[in-house]
C-alpha atoms as a PDB file:
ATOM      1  CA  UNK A   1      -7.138  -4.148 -20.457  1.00  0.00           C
ATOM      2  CA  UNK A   2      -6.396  -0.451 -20.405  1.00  0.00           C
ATOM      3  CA  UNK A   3      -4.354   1.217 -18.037  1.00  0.00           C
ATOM      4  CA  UNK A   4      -7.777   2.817 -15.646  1.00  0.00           C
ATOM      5  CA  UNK A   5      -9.101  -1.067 -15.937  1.00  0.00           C
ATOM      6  CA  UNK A   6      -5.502  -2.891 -14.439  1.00  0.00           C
ATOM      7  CA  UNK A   7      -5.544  -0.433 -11.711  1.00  0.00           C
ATOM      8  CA  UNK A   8      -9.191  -1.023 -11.195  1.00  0.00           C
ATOM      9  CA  UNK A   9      -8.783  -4.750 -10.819  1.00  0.00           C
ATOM     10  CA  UNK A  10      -5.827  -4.062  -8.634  1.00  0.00           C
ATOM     11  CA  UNK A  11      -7.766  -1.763  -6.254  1.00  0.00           C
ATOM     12  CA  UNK A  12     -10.327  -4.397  -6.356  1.00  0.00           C
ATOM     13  CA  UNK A  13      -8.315  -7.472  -5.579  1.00  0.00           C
ATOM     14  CA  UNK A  14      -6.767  -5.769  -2.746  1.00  0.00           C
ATOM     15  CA  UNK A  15      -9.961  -4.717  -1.413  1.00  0.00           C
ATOM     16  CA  UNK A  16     -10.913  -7.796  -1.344  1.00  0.00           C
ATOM     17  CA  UNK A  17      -8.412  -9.297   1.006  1.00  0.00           C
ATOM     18  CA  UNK A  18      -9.680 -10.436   4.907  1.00  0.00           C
ATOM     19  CA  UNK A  19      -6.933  -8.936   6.806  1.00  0.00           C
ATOM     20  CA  UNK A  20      -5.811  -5.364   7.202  1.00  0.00           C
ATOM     21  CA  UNK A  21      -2.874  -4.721   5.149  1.00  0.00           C
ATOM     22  CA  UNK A  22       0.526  -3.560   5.266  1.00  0.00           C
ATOM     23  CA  UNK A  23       2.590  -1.546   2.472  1.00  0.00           C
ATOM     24  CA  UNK A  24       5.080  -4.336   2.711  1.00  0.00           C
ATOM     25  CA  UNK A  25       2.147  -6.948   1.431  1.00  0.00           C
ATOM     26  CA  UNK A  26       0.650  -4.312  -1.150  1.00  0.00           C
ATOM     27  CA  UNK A  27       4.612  -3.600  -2.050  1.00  0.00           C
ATOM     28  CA  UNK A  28       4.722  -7.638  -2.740  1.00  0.00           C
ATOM     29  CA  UNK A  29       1.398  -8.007  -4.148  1.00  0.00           C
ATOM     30  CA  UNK A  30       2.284  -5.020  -6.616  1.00  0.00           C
ATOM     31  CA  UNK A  31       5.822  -6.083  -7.886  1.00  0.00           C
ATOM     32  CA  UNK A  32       4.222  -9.838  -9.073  1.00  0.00           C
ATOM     33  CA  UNK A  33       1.351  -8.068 -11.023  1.00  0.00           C
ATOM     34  CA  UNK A  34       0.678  -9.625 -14.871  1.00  0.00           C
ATOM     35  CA  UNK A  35       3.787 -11.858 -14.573  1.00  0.00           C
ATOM     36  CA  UNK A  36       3.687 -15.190 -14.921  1.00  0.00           C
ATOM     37  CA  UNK A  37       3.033 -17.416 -11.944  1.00  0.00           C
ATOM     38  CA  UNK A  38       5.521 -19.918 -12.900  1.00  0.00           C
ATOM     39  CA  UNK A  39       8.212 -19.560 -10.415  1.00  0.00           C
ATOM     40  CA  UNK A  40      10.623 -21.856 -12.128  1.00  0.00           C
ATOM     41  CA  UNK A  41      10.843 -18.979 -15.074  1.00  0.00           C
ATOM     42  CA  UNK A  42      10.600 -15.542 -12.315  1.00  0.00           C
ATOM     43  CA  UNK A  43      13.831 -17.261 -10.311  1.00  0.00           C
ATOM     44  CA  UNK A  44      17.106 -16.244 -11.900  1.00  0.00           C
ATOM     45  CA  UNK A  45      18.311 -19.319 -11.034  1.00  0.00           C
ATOM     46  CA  UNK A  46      22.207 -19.415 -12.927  1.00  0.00           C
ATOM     47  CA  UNK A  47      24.315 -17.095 -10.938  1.00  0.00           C
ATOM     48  CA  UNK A  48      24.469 -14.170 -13.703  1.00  0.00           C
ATOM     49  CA  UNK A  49      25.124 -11.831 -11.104  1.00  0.00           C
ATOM     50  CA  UNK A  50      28.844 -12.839 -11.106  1.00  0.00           C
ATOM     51  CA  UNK A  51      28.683 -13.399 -14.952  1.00  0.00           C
ATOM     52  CA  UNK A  52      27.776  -9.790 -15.042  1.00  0.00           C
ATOM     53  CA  UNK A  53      30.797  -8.733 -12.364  1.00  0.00           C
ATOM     54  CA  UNK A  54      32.890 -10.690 -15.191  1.00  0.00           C
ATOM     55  CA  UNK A  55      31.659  -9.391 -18.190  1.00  0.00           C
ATOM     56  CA  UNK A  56      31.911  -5.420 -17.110  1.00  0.00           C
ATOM     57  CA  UNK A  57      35.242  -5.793 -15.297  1.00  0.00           C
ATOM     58  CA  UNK A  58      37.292  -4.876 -18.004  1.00  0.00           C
ATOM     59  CA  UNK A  59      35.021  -1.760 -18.288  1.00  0.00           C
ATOM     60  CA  UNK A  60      34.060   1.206 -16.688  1.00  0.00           C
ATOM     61  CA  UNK A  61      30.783   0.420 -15.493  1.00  0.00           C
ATOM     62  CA  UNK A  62      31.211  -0.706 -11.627  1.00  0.00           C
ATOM     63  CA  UNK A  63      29.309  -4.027 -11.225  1.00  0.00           C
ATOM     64  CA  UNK A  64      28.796  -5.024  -7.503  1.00  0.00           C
ATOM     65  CA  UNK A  65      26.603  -7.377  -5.214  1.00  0.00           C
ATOM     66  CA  UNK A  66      25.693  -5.479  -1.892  1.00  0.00           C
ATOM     67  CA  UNK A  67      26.693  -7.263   1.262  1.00  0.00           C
ATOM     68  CA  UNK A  68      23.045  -6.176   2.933  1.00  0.00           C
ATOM     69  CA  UNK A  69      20.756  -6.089  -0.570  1.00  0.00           C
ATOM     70  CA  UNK A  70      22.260  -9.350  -1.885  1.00  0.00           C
ATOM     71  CA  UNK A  71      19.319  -9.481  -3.740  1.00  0.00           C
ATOM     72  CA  UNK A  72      20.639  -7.231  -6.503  1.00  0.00           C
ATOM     73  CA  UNK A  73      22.979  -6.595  -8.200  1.00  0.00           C
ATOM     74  CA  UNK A  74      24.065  -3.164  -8.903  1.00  0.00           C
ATOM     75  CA  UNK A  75      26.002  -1.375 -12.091  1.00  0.00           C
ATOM     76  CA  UNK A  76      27.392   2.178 -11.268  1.00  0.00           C
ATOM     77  CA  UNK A  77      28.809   4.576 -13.933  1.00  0.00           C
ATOM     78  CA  UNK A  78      30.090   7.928 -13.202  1.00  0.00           C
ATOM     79  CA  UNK A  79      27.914  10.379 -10.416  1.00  0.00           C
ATOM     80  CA  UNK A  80      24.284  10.307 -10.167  1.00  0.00           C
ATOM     81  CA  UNK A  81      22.429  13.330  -8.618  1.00  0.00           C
ATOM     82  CA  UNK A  82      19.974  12.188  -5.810  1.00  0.00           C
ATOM     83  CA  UNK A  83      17.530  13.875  -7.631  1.00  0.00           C
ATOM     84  CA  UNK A  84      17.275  11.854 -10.769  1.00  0.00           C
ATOM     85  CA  UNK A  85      15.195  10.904 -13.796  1.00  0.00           C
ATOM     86  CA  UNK A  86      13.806   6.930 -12.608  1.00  0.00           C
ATOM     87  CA  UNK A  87      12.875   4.122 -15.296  1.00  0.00           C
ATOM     88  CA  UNK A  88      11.836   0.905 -14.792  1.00  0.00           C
ATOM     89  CA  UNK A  89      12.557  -1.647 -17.796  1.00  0.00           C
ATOM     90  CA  UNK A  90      11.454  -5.117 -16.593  1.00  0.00           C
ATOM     91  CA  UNK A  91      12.700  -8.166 -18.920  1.00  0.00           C
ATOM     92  CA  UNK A  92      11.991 -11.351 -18.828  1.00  0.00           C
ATOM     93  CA  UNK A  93      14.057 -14.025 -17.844  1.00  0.00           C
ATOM     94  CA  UNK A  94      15.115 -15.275 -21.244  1.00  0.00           C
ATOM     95  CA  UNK A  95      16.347 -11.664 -22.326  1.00  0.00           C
ATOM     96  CA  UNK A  96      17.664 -10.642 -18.985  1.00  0.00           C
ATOM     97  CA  UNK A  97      21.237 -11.012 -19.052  1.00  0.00           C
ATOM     98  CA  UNK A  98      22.053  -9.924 -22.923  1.00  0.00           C
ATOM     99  CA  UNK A  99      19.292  -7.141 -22.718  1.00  0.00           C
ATOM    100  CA  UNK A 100      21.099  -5.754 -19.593  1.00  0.00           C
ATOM    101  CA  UNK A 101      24.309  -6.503 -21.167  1.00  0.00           C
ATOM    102  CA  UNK A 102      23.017  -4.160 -24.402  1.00  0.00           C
ATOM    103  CA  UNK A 103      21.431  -1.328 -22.393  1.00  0.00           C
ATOM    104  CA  UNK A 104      24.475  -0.986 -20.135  1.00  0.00           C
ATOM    105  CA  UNK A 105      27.233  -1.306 -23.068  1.00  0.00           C
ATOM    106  CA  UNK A 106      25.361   1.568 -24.525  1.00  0.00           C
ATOM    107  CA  UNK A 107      24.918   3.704 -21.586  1.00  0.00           C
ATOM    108  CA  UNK A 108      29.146   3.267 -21.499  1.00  0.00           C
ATOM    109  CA  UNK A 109      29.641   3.815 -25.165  1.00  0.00           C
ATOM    110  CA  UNK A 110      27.516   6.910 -24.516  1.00  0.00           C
ATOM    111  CA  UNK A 111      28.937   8.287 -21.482  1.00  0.00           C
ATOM    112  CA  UNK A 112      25.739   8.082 -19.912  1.00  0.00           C
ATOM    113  CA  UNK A 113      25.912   8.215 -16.166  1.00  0.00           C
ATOM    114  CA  UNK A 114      23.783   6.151 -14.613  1.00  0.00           C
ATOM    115  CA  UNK A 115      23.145   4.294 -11.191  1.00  0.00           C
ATOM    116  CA  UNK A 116      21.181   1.221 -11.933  1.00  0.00           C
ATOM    117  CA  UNK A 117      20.342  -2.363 -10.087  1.00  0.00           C
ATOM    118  CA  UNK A 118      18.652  -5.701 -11.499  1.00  0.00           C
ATOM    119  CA  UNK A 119      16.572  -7.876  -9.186  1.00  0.00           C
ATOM    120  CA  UNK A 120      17.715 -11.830  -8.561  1.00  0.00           C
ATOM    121  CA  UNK A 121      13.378 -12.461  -9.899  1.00  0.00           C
ATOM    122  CA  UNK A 122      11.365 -11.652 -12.547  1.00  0.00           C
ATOM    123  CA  UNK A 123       9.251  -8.786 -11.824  1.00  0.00           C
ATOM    124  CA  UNK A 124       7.523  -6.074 -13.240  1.00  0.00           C
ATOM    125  CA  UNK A 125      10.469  -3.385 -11.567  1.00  0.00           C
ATOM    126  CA  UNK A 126      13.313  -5.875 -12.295  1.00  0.00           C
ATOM    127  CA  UNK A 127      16.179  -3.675 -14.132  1.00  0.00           C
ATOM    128  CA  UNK A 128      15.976   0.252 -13.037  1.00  0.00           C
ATOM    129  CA  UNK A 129      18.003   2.973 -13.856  1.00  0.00           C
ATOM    130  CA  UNK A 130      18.697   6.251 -12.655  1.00  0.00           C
ATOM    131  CA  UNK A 131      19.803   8.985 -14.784  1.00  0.00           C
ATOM    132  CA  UNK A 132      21.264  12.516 -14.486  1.00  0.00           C
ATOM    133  CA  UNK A 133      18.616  13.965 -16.906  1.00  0.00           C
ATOM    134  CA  UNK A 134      15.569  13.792 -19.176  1.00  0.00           C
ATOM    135  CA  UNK A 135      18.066  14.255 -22.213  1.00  0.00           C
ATOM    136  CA  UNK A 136      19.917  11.371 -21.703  1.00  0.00           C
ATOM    137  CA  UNK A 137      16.605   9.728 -20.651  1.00  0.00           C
ATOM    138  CA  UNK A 138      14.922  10.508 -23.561  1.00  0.00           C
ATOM    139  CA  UNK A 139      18.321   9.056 -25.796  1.00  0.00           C
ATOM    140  CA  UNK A 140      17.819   5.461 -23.532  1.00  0.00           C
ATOM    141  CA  UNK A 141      14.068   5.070 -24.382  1.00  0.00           C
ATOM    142  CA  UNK A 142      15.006   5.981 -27.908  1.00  0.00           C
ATOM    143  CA  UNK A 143      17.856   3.079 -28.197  1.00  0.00           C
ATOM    144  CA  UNK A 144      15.281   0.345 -26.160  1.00  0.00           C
ATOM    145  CA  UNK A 145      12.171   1.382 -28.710  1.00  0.00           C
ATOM    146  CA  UNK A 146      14.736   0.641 -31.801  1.00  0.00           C
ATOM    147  CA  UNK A 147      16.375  -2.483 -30.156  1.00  0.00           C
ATOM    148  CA  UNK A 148      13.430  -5.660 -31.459  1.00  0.00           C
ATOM    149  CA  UNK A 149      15.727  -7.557 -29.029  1.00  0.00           C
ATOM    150  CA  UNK A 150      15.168  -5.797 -25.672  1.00  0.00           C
ATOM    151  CA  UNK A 151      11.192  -4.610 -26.766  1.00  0.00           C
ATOM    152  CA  UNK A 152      10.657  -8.664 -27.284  1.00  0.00           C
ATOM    153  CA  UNK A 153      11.928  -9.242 -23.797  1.00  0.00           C
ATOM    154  CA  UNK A 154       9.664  -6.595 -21.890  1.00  0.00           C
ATOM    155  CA  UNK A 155       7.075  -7.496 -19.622  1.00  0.00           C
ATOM    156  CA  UNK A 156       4.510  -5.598 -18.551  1.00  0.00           C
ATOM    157  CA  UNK A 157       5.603  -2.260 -16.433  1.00  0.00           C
ATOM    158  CA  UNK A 158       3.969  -1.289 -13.311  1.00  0.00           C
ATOM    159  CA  UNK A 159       0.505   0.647 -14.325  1.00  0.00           C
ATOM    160  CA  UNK A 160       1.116   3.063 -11.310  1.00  0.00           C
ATOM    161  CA  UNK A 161       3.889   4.398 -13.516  1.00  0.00           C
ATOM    162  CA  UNK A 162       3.519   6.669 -16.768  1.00  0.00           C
ATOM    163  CA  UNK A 163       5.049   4.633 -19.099  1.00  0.00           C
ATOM    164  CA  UNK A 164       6.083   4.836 -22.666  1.00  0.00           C
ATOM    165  CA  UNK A 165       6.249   1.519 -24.792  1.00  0.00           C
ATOM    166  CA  UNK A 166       6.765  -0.530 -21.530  1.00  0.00           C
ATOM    167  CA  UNK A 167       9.121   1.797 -20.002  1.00  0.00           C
ATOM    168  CA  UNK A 168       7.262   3.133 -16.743  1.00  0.00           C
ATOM    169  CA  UNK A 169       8.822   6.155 -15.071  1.00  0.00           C
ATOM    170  CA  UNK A 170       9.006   7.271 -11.395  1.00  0.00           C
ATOM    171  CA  UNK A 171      10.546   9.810  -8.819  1.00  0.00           C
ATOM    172  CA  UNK A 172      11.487   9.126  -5.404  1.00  0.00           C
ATOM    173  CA  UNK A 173      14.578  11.730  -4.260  1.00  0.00           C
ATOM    174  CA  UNK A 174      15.638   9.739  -0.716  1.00  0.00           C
ATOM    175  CA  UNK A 175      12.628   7.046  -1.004  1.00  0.00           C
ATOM    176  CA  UNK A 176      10.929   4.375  -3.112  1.00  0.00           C
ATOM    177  CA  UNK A 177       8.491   5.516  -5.233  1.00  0.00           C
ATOM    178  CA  UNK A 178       6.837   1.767  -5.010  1.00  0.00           C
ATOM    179  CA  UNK A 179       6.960   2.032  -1.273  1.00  0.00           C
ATOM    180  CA  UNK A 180       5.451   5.150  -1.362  1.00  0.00           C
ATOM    181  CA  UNK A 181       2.804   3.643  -3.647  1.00  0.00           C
ATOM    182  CA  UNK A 182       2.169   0.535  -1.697  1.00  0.00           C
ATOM    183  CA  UNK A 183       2.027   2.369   1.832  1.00  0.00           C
ATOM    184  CA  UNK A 184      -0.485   5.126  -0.185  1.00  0.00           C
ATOM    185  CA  UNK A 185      -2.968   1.914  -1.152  1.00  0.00           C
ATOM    186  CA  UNK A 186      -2.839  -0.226   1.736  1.00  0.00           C
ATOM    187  CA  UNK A 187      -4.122   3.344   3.664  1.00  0.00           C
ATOM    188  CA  UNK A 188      -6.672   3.935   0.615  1.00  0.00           C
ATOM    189  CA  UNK A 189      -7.695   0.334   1.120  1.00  0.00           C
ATOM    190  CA  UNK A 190      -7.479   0.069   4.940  1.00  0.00           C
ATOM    191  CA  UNK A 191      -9.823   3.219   5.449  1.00  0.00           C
ATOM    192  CA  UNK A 192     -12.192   1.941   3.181  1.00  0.00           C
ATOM    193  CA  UNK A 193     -13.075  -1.140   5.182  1.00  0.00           C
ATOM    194  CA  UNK A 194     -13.210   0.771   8.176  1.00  0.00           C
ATOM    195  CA  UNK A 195     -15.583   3.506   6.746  1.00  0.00           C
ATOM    196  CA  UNK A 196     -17.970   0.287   5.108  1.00  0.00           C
ATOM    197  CA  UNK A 197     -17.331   0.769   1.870  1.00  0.00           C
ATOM    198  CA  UNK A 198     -18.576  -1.481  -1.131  1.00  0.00           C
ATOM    199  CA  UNK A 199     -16.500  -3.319  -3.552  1.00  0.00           C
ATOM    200  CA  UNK A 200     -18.496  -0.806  -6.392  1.00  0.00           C
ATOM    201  CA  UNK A 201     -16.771   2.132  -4.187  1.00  0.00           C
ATOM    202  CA  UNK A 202     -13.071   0.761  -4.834  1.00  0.00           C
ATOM    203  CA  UNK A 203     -11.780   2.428  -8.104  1.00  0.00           C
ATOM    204  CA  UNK A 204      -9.389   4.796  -9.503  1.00  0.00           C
ATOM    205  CA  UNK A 205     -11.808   8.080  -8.749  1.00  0.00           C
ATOM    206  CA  UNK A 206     -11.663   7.051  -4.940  1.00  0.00           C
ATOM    207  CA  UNK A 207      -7.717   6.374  -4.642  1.00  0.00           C
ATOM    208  CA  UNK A 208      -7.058   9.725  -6.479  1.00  0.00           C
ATOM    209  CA  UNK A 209      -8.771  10.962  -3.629  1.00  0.00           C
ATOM    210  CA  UNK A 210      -7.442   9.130  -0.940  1.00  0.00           C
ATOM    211  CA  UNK A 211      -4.675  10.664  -2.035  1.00  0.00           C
ATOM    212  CA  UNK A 212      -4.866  14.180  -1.852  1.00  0.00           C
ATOM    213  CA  UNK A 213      -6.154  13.848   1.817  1.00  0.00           C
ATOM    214  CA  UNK A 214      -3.083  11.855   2.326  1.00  0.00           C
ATOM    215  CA  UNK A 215      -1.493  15.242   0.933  1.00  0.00           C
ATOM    216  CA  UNK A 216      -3.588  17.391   2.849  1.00  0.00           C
ATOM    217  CA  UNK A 217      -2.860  15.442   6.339  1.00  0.00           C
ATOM    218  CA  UNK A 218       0.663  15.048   6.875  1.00  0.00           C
ATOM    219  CA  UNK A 219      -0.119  12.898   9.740  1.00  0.00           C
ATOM    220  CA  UNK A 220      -0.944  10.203   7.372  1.00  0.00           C
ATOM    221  CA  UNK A 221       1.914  10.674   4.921  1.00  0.00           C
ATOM    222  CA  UNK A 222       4.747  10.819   8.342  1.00  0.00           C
ATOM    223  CA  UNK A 223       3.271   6.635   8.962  1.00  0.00           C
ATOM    224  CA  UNK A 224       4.755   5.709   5.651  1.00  0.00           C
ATOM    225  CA  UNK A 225       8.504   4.009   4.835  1.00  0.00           C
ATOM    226  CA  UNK A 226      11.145   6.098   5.132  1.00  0.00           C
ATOM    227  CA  UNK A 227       8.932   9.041   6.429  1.00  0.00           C
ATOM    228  CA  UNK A 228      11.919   9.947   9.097  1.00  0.00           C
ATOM    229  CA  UNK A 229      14.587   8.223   7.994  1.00  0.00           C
ATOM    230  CA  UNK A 230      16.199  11.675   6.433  1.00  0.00           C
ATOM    231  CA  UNK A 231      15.452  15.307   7.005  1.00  0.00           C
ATOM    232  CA  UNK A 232      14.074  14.904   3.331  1.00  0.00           C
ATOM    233  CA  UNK A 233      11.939  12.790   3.023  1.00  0.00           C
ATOM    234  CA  UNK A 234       8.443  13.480   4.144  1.00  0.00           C
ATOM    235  CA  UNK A 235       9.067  16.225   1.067  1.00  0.00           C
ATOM    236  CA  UNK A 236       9.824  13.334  -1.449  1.00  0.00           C
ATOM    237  CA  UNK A 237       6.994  11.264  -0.152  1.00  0.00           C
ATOM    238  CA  UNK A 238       4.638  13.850  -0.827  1.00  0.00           C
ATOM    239  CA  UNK A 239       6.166  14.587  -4.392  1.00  0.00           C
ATOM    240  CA  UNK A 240       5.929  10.490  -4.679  1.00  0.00           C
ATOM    241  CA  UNK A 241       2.129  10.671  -4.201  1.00  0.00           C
ATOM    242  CA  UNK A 242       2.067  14.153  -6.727  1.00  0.00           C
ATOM    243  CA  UNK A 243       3.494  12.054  -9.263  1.00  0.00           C
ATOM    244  CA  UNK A 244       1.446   9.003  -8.558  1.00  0.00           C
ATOM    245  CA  UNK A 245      -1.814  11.498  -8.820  1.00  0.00           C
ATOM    246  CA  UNK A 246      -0.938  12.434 -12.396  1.00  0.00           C
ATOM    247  CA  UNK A 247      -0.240   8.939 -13.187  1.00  0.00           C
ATOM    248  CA  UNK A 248      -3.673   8.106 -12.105  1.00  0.00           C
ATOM    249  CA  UNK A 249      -4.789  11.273 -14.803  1.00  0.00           C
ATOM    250  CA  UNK A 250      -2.102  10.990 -18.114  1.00  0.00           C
ATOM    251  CA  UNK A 251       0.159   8.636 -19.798  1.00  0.00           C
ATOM    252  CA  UNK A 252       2.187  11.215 -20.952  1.00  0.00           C
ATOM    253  CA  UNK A 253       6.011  11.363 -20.794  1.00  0.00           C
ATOM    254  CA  UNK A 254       6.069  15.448 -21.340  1.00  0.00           C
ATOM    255  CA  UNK A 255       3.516  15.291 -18.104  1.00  0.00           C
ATOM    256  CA  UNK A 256       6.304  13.287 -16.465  1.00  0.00           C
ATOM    257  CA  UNK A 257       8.956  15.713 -17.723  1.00  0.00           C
ATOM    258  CA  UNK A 258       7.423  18.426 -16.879  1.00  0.00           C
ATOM    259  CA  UNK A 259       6.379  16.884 -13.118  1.00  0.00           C
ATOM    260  CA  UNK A 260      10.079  16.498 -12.550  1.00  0.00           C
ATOM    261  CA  UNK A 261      11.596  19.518 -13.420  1.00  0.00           C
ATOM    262  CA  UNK A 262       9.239  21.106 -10.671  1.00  0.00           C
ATOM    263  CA  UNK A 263       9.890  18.334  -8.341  1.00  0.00           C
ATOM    264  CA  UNK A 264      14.239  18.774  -8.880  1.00  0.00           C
ATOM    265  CA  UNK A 265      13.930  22.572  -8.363  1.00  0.00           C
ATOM    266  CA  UNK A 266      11.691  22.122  -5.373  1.00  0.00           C
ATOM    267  CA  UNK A 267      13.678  22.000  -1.894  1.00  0.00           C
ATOM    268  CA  UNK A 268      12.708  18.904  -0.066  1.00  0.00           C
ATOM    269  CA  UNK A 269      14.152  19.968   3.021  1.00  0.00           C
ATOM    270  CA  UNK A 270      11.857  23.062   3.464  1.00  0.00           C
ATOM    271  CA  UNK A 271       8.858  20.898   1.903  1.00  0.00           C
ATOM    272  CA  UNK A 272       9.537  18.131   4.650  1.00  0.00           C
ATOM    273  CA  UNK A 273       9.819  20.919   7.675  1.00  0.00           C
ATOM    274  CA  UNK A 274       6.399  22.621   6.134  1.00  0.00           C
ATOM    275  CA  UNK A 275       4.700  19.156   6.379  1.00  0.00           C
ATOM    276  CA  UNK A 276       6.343  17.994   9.774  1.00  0.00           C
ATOM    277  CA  UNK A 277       4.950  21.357  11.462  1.00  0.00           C
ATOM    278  CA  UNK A 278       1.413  20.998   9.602  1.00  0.00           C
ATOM    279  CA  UNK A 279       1.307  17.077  10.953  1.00  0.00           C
ATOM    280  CA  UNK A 280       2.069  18.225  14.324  1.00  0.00           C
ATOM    281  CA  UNK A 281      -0.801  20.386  14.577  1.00  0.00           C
ATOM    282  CA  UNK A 282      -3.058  17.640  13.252  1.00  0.00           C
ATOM    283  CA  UNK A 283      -1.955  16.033  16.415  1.00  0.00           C
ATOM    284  CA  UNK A 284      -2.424  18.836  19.020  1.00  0.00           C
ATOM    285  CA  UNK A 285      -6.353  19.696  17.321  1.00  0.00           C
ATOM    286  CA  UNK A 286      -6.833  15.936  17.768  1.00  0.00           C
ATOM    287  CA  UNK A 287      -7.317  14.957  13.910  1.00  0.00           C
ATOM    288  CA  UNK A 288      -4.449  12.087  14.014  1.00  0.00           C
ATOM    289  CA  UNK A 289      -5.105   8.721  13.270  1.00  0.00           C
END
């Protein structure tokens, strides 16, 4: 399948669900996608989360389990800018541990900052990092698309994301970009069953659509995760759903590139206080949901 015929079937098989949904169940749903239902291979079942605090604490990469995420484990090197260039490369389980082991060695060797986290299952956003810029991005996708080990071990990425040989891309700022995703679906697929719609009306064309009025109605966008947690971040939520537009439209990494620089220079804080006072008057003509 293509990338417009995965999210197709996705749209589809969420559509076709009998209760209304949640972007927590969409978020679950979407992070299981194309990988392999046998649960005895997704669990990461030999503690290599402490193999991994072992292995990298003789070196400058900071490898730590978080007391209220136990679920990942994280590797820290050097500062990260909140505003960052995000790639997911999901392994499988039988390359996990050396693959990380490879991709963070050369980050190190580099000096390539980074602020990255591995998942305790398989999925299809497993191992992401988060880089400083599209340079050093750019010298990461080129060491993974040399490395036979680490392309053998790749499952498939997200198709949400524009993605380059398996390596999808995102942009969140203060949020999730898969939240953001989810939450954007289970309203696409939530208001279609309320406004009758038929399964032949649940494709790519519609969801691109559903999300600009998502953009056009702040109201909608301020019900989504994370939508007040910072002054920020109704302004990364709605750069979340422009990037998630134009990965409905292109596969192309200088698309992604050139999303992001606009997104970096663009304040959030301003964006979030334009969007808070055009939701709030939504709400006084009426038009909330």
């Amino acid at each position: 399948m293509n990338k417009e015929e995965k999210i197709n079937k996705i749209l589809k098989a969420l559509y076709k669900s009998d209760i209304k949904l949640t972007g927590e169940e969409v978020y679950e749903f979407l992070k299981f996608f194309e990988i392999p239902e046998n649960k005895e291979n997704n669990s990461v079942k030999e503690n290599i989360f402490n193999k991994w605090i072992l292995r990298f604490k003789s070196k400058d990469t900071e490898v730590t389990i978080p007391e209220h995420e136990n679920h990942f484990c994280l590797f820290e090197h050097g500062f990260i800018k909140t505003d960052s260039i995000k790639m997911y490369i999901p392994l499988d389980y039988e390359h996990l541990y050396e693959g990380a082991n490879q991709i963070f060695d050369f980050l190190e060797e580099n000096n390539i900052n980074h602020s990255s986290k591995i998942a305790n299952i398989i999925r299809n956003d497993n191992l992401v990092i988060r880089l400083n810029n599209e340079e050093e991005a750019k010298k990461l996708q080129e060491f993974i698309e040399k490395n036979e080990y680490i392309k053998e071990g790749l499952i498939p990425v997200n198709p949400f994301c524009i993605n380059k040989n398996g390596v999808g891309y995102g942009y969140d700022n203060t949020i999730s970009y898969n939240q953001c995703l989810a939450d954007a679906l289970a309203y696409y697929i939530n208001n279609m069953k309320e406004n009758n719609a038929t399964i032949e009306d649940i494709n790519i064309k519609t969801f691109y659509n559903s999300l600009e009025e998502v953009q056009a109605r702040p109201d909608i966008l301020r019900t989504f995760e994370y939508a007040d947690e910072k002054p920020t971040s109704l302004g990364s939520l709605y750069l979340a759903t422009e990037l998630i537009k134009l990965s409905l439209t292109t596969n192309s990494l200088e698309d992604y590139y050139n999303f992001t620089r606009q997104a970096i220079s663009t304040n959030k804080r301003d964006l979030s206080n334009k969007l808070v006072n055009k939701a709030i008057e939504y709400q006084e003509k009426g038009k909330g949901r």
